[in-house]
Structures are given as structure tokens and as C-alpha cells.
Protein backbone atom coordinates (compact mmCIF):
# COMPACT_ATOMS: atom_id res chain seq x y z
CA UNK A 1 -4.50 -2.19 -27.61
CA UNK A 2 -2.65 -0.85 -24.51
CA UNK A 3 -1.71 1.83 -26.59
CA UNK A 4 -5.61 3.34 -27.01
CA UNK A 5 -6.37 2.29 -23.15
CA UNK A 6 -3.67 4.60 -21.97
CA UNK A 7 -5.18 6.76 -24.43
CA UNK A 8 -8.14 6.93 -23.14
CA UNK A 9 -7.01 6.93 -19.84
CA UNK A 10 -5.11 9.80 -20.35
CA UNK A 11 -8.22 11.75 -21.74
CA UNK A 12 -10.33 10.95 -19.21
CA UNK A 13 -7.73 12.29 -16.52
CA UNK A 14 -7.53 15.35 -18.28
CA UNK A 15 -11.01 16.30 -18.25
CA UNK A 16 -11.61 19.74 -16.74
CA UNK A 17 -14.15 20.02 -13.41
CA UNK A 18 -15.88 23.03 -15.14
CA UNK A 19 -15.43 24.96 -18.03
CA UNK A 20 -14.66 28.15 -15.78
CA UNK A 21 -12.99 26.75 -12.45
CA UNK A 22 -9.60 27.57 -11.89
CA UNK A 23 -7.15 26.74 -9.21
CA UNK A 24 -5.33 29.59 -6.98
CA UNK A 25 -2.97 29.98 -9.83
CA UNK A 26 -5.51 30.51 -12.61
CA UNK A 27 -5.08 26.96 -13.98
CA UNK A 28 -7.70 24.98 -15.66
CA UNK A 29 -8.85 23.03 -12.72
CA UNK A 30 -8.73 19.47 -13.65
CA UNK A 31 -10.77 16.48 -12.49
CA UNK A 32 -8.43 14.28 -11.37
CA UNK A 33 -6.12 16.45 -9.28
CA UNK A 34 -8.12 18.61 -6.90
CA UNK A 35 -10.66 17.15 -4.53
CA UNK A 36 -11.50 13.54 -4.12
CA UNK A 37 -11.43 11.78 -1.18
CA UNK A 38 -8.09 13.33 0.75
CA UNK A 39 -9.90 16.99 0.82
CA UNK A 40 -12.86 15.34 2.00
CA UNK A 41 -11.06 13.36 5.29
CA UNK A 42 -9.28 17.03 5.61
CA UNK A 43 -12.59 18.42 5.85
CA UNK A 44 -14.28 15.89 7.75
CA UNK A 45 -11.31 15.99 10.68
CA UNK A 46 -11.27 19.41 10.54
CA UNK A 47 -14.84 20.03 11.13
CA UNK A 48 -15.09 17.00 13.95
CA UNK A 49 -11.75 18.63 15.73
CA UNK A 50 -14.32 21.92 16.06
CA UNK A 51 -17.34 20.05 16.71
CA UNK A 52 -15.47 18.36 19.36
CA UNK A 53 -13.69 21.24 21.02
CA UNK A 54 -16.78 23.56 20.97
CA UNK A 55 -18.84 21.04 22.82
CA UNK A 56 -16.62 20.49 25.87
């Protein structure tokens, strides 16, 4: 049983984001490793940090 959960797990992990995206290197860009919620804070501080230094 544990077996086929880390199975499927595993498969589910290793689903690509799109056929055709790559990463910088010219990987297969994967679901699970790029984006997600730690580019999105990066993004959001980023673009508050500018918001809040251009209106000052």
C-alpha cells in the first residue's frame, strides 16, 4: 500500500508545467520545483519595495 502511494506521489511530482517550458538550462520544467508560493512572496516584496520607494 505505501508502496503505490509513494508511487503515485512520485508521478504526480514529476509532472511537467507544459509540454514545451524549459528552465534556463533547457530542462523539462517540472511542476513541483519552479514557482509556487516562494517566487510569488519574491515577487510580491519585490514589487511593494518599488511601489513603496517610487511613492515617497
Amino acid at each position: 500500500d505505501k508502496s503505490e502511494f509513494v508511487d503515485m506521489k512520485l508521478e504526480e511530482e514529476l509532472q511537467l508545467v507544459d509540454g514545451n517550458k524549459v528552465d534556463w538550462k533547457g530542462r523539462s520544467a517540472l511542476k513541483f520545483k519552479y514557482g509556487g508560493m516562494k517566487a510569488a512572496f519574491l515577487m510580491l516584496g519585490k514589487y511593494t519595495v518599488l511601489f513603496l520607494v517610487s511613492h515617497n
